[in-house]
Protein backbone atom coordinates (compact mmCIF):
# COMPACT_ATOMS: atom_id res chain seq x y z
CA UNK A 1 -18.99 20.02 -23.35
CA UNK A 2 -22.52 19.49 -24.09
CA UNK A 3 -23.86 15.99 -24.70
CA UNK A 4 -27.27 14.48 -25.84
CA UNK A 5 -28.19 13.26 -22.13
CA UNK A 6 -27.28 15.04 -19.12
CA UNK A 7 -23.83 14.17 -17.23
CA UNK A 8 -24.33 12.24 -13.81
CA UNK A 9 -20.51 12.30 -11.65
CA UNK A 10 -19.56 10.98 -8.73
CA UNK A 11 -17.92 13.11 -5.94
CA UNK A 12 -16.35 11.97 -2.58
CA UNK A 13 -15.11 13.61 -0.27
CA UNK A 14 -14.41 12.24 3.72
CA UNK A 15 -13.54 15.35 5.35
CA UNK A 16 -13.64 19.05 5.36
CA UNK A 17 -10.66 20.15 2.95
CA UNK A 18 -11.88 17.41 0.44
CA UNK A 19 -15.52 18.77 0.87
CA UNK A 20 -14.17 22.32 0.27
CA UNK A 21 -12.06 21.44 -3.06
CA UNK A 22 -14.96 19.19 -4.22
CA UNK A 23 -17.72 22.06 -3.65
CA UNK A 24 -15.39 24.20 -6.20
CA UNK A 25 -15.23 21.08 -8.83
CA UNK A 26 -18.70 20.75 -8.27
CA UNK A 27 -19.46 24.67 -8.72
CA UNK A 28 -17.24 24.74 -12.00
CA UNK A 29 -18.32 21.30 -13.37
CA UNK A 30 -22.28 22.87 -12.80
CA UNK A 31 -21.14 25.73 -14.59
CA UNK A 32 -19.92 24.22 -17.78
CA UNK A 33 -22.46 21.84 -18.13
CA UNK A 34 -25.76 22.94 -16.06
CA UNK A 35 -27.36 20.17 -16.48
CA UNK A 36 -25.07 17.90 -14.70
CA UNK A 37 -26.12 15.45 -11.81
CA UNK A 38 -23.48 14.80 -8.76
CA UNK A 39 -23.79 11.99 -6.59
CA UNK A 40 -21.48 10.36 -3.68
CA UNK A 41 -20.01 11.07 -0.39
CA UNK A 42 -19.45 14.82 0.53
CA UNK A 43 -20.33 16.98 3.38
CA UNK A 44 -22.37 20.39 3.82
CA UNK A 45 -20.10 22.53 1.05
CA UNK A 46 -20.86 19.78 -1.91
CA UNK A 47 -24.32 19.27 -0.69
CA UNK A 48 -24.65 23.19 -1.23
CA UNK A 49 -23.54 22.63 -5.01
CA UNK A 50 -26.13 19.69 -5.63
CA UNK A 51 -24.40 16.59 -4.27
CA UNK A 52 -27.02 13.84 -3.69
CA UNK A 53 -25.93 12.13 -1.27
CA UNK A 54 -25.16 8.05 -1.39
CA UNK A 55 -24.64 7.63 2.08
CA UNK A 56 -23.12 8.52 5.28
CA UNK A 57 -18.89 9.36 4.29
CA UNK A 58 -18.20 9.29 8.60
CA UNK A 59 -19.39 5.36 7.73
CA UNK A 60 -16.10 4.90 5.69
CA UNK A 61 -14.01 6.69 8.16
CA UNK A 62 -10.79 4.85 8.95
CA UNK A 63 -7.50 4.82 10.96
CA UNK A 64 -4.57 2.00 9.79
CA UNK A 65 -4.72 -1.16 7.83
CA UNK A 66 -6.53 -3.25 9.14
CA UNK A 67 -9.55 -0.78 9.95
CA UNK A 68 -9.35 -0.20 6.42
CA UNK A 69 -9.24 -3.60 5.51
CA UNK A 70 -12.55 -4.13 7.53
CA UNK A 71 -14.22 -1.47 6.31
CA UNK A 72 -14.51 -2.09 2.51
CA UNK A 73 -17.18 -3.87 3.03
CA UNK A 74 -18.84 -1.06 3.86
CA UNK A 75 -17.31 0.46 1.21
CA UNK A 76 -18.61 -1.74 -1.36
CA UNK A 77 -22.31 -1.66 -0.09
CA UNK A 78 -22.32 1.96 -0.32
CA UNK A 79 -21.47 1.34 -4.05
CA UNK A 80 -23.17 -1.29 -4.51
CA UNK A 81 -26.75 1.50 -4.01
């Protein structure tokens, strides 16, 4: 899996299962390709595998329709970085 230019991915993960699973992506993805770059949302387990971190993922947290409605705007500035 080795390329010309190292391999930048983006991870999220909004709560502590997610952060778990994504560490152990992270981990393997690090491990086939060491050169790799993660960056997103995660919390202290993907941060431990190299996860630079794009923001705040308790920002995006949301309960129901319309709190999710009114927070992609806060969604989309987060991507926008």
């Amino acid at each position: 899996m080795s390329s010309s230019r190292p391999l930048s991915f983006l991870a999220v993960a909004g709560e502590a299962s997610g952060d778990r699973h994504g560490s152990e992506v992270l981990a393997r993805l690090g491990q086939l390709e060491p050169q790799a770059s993660f960056f997103g949302l995660g919390m202290d387990c993907m941060i431990h595998q190299g996860l630079e971190l794009s923001g705040d993922p308790a920002v995006l947290g949301v309960v129901g329709l319309s709190e999710a409605v009114s927070g992609l705007r806060r969604a989309h500035e987060l991507l926008r970085r």
